[in-house]
PDB file of N, CA and C in Angstrom:
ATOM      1  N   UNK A   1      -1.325  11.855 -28.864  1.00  0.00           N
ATOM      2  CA  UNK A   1      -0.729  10.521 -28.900  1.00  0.00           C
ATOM      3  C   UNK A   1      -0.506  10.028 -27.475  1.00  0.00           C
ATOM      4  N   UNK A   2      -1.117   8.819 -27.097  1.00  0.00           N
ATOM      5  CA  UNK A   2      -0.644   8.469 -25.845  1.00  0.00           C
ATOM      6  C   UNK A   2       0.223   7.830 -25.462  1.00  0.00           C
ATOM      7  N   UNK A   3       1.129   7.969 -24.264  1.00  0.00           N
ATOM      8  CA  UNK A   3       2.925   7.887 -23.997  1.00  0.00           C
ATOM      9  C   UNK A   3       2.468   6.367 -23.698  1.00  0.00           C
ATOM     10  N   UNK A   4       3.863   5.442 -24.645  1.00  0.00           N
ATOM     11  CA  UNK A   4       3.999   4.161 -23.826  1.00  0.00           C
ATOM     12  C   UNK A   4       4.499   4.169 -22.490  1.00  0.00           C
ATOM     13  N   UNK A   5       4.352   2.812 -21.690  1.00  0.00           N
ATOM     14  CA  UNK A   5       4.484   2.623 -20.275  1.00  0.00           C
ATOM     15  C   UNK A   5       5.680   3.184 -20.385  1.00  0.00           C
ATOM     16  N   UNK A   6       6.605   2.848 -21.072  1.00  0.00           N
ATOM     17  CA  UNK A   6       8.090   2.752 -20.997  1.00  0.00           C
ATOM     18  C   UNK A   6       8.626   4.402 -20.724  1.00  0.00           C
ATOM     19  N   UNK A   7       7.548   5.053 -21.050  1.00  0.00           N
ATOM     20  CA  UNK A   7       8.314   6.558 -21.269  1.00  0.00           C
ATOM     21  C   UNK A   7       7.383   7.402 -19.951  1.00  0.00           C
ATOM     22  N   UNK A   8       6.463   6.232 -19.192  1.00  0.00           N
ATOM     23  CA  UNK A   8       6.094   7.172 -18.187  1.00  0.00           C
ATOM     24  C   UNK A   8       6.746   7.457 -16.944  1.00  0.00           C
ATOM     25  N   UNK A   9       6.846   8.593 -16.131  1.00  0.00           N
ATOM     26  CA  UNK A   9       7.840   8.626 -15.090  1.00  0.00           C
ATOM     27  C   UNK A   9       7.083   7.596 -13.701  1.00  0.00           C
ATOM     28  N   UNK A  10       8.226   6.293 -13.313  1.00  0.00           N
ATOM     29  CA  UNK A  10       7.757   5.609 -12.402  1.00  0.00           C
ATOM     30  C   UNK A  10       8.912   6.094 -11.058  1.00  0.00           C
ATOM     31  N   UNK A  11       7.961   5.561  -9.923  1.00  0.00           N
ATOM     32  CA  UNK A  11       9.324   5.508  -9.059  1.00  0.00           C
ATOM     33  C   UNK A  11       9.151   3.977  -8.397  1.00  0.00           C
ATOM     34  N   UNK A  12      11.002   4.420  -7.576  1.00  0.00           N
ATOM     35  CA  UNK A  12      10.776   3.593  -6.986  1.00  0.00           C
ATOM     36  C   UNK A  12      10.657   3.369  -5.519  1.00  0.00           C
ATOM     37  N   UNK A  13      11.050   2.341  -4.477  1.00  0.00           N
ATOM     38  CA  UNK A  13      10.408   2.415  -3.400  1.00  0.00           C
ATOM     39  C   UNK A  13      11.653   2.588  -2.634  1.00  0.00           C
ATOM     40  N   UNK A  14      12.047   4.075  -1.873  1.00  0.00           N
ATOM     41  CA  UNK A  14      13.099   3.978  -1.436  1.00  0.00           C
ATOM     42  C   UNK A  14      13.611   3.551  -0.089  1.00  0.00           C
ATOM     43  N   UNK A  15      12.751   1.880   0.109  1.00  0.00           N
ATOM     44  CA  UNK A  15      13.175   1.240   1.128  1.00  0.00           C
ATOM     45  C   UNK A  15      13.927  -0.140   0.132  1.00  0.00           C
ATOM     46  N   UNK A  16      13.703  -0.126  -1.201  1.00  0.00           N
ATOM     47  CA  UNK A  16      14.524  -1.034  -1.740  1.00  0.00           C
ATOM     48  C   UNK A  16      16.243  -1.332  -1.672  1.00  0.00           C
ATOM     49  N   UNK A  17      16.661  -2.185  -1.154  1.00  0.00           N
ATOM     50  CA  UNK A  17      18.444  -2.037  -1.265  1.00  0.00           C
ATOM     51  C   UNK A  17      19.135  -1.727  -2.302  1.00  0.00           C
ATOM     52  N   UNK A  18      18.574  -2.264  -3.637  1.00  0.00           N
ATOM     53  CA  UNK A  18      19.122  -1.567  -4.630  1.00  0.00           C
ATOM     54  C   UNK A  18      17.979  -1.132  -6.005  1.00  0.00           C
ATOM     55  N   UNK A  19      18.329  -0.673  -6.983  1.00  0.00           N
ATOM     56  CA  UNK A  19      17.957  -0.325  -8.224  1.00  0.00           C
ATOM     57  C   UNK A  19      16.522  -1.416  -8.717  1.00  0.00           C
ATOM     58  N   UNK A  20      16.971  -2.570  -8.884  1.00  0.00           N
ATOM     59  CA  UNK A  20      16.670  -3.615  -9.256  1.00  0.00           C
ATOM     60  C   UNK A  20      16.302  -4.673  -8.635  1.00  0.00           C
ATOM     61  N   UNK A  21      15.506  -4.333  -7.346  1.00  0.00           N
ATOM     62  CA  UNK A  21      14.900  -6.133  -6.431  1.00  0.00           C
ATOM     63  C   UNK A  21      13.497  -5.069  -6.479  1.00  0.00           C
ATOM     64  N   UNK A  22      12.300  -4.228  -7.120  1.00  0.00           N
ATOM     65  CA  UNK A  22      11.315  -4.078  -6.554  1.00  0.00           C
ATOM     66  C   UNK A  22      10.673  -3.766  -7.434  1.00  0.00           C
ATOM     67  N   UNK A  23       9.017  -3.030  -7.300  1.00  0.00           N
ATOM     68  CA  UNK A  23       8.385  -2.611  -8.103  1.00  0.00           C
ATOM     69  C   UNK A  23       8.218  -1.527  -8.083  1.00  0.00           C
ATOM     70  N   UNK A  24       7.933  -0.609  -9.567  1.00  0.00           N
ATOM     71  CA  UNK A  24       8.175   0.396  -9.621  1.00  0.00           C
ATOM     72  C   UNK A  24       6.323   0.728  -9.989  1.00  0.00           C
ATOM     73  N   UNK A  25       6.304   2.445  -9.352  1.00  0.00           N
ATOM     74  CA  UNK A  25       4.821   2.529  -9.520  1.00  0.00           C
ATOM     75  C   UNK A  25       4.278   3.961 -10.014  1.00  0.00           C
ATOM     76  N   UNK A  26       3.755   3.766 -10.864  1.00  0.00           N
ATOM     77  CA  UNK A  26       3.502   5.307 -11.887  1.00  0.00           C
ATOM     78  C   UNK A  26       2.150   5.653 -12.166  1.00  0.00           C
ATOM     79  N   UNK A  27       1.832   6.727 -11.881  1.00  0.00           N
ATOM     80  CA  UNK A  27       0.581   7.264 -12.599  1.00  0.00           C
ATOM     81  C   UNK A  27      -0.080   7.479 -13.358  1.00  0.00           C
ATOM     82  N   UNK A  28      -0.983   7.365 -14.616  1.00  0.00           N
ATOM     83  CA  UNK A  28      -1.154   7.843 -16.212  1.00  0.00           C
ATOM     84  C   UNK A  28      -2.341   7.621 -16.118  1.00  0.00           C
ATOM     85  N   UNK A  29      -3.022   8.850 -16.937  1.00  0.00           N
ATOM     86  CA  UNK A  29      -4.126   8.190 -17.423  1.00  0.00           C
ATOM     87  C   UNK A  29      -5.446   7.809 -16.509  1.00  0.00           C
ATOM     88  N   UNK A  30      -5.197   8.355 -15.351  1.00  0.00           N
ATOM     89  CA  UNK A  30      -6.048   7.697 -13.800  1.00  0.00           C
ATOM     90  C   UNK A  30      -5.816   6.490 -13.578  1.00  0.00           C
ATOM     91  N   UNK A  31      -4.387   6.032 -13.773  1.00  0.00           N
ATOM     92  CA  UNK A  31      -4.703   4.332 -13.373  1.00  0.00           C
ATOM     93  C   UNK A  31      -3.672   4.550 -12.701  1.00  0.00           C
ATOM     94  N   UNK A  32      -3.195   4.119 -11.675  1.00  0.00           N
ATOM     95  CA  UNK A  32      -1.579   3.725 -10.792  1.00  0.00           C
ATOM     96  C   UNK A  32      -1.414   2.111 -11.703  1.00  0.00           C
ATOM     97  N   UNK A  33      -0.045   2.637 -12.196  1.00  0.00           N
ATOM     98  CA  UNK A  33       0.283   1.339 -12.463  1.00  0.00           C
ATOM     99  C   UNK A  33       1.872   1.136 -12.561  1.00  0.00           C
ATOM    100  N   UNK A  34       1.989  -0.769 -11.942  1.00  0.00           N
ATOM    101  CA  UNK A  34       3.065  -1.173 -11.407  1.00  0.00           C
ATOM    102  C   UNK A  34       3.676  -1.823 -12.594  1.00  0.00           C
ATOM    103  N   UNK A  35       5.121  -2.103 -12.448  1.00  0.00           N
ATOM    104  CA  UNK A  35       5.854  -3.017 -13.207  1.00  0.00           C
ATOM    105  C   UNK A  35       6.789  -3.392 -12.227  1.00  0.00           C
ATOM    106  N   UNK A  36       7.555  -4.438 -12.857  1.00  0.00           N
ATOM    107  CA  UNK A  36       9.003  -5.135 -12.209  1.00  0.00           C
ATOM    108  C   UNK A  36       9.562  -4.006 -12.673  1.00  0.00           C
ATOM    109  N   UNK A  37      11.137  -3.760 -11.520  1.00  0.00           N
ATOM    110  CA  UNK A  37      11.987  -3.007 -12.121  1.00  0.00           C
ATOM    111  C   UNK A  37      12.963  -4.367 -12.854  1.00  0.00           C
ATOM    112  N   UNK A  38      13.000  -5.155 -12.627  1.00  0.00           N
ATOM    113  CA  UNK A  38      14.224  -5.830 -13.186  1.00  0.00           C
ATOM    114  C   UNK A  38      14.044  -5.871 -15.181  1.00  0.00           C
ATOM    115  N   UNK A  39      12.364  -5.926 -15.044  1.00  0.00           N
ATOM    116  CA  UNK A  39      12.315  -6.052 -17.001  1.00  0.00           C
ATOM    117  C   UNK A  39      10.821  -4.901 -17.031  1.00  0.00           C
ATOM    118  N   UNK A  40      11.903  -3.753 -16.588  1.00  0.00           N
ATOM    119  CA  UNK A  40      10.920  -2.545 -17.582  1.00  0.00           C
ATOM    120  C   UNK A  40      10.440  -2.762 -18.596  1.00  0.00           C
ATOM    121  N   UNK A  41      10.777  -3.451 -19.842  1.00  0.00           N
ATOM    122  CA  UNK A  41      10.081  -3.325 -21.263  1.00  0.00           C
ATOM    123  C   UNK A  41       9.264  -4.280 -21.441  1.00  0.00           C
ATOM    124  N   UNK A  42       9.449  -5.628 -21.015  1.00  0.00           N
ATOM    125  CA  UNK A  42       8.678  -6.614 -21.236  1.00  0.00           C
ATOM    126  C   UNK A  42       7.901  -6.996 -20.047  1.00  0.00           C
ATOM    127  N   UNK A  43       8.085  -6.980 -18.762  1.00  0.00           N
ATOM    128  CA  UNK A  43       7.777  -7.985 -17.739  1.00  0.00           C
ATOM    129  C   UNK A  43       6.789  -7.473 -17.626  1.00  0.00           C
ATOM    130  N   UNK A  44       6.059  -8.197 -16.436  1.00  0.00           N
ATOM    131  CA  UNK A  44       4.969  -8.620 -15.881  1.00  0.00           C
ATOM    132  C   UNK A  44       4.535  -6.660 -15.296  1.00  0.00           C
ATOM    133  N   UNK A  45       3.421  -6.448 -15.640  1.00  0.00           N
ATOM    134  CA  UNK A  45       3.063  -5.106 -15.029  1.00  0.00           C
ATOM    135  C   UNK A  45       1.231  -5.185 -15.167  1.00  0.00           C
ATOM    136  N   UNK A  46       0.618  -4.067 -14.650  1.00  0.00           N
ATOM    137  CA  UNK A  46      -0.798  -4.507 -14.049  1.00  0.00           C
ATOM    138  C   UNK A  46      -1.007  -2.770 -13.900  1.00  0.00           C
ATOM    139  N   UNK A  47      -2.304  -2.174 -13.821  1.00  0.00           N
ATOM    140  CA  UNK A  47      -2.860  -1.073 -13.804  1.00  0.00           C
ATOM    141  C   UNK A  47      -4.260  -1.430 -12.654  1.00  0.00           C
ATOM    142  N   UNK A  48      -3.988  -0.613 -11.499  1.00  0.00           N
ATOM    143  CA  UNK A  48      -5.421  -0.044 -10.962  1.00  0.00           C
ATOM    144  C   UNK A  48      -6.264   0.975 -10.992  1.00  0.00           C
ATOM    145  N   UNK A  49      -7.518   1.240 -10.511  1.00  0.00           N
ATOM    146  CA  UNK A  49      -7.818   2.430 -10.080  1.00  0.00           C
ATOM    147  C   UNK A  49      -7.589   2.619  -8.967  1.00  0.00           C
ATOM    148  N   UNK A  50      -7.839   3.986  -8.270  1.00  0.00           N
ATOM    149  CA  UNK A  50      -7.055   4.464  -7.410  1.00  0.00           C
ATOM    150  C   UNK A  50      -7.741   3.886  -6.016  1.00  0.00           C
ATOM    151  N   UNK A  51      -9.096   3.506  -6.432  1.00  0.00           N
ATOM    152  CA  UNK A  51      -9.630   3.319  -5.032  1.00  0.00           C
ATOM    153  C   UNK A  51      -9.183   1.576  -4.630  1.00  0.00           C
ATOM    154  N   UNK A  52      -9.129   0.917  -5.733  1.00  0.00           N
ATOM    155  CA  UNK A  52      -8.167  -0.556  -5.864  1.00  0.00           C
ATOM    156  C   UNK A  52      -7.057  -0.317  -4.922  1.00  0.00           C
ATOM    157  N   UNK A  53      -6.206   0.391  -5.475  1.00  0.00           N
ATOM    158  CA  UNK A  53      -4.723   0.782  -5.419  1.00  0.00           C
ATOM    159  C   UNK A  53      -5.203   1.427  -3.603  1.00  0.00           C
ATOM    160  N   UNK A  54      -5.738   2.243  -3.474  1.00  0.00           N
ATOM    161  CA  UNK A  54      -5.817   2.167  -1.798  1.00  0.00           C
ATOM    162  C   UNK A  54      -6.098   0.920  -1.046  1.00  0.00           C
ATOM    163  N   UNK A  55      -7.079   0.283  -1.684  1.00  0.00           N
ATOM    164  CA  UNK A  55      -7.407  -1.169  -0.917  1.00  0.00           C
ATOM    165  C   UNK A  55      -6.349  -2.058  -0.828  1.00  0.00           C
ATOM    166  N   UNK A  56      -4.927  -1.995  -1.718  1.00  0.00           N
ATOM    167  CA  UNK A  56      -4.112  -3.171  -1.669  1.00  0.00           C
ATOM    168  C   UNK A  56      -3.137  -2.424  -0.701  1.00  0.00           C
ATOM    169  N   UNK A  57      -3.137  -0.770  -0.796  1.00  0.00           N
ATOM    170  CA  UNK A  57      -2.011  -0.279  -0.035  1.00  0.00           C
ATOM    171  C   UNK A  57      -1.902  -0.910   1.662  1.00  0.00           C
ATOM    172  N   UNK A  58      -3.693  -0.231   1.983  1.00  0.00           N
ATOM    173  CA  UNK A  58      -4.203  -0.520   3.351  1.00  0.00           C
ATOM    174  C   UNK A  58      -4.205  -2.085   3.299  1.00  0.00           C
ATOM    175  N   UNK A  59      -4.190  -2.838   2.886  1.00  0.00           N
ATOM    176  CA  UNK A  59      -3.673  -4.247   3.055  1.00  0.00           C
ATOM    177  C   UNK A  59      -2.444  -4.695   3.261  1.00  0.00           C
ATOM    178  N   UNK A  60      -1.568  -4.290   2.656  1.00  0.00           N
ATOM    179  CA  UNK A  60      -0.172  -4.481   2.644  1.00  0.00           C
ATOM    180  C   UNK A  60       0.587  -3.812   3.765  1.00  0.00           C
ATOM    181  N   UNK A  61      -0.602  -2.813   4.711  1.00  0.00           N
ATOM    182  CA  UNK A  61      -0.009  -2.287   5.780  1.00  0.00           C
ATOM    183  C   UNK A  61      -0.852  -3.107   6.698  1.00  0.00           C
ATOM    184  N   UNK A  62      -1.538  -3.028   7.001  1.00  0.00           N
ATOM    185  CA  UNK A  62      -2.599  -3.996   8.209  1.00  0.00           C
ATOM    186  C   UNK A  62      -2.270  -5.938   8.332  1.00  0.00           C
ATOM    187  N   UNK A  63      -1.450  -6.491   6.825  1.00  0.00           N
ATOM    188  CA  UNK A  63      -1.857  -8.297   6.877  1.00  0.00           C
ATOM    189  C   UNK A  63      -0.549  -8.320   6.920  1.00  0.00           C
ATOM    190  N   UNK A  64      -0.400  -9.669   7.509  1.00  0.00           N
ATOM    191  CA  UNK A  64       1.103 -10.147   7.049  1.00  0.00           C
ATOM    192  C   UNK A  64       0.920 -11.160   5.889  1.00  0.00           C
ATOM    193  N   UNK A  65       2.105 -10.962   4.874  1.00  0.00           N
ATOM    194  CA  UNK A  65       1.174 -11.421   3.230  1.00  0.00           C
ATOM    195  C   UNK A  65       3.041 -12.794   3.667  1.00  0.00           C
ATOM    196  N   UNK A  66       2.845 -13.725   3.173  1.00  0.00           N
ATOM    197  CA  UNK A  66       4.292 -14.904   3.597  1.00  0.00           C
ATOM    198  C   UNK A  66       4.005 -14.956   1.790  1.00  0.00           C
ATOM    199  N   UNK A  67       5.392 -15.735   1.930  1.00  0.00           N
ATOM    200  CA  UNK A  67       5.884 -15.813   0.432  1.00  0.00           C
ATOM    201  C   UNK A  67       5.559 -17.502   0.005  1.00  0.00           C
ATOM    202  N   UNK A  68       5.286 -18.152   1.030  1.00  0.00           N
ATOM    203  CA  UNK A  68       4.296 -19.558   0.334  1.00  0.00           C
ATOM    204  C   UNK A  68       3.478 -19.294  -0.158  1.00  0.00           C
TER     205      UNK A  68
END
């Protein structure tokens, strides 16, 4: 039987200030995949593969990404 998202172990990012301002990011299945922490059950969440999931890492370290 395969585990819902909800029951897979995610973490989180421990440069966040608290519990609840970030995204949380878990493994399963060969996919890394993210959710909001604020709505674990319902919200917005997305699955990569791993070589994806390196390409956005090495991006998110090399660009400056602005919130416009």
């Amino acid at each position: 039987m395969e585990r819902q998202i909800q029951d897979m172990p995610f973490r989180k990012s421990s440069y966040s200030p608290d519990a609840n301002t970030c995204v949380e990011v878990g493994v399963h299945d060969g996919l890394i995949k993210v959710r909001d922490s604020k709505d674990q059950e319902t919200g917005p969440r997305f699955a990569l593969r791993a070589r994806a999931w390196d390409a956005f890492v090495d991006a998110v370290k090399t660009t400056s990404f602005s919130a416009s």
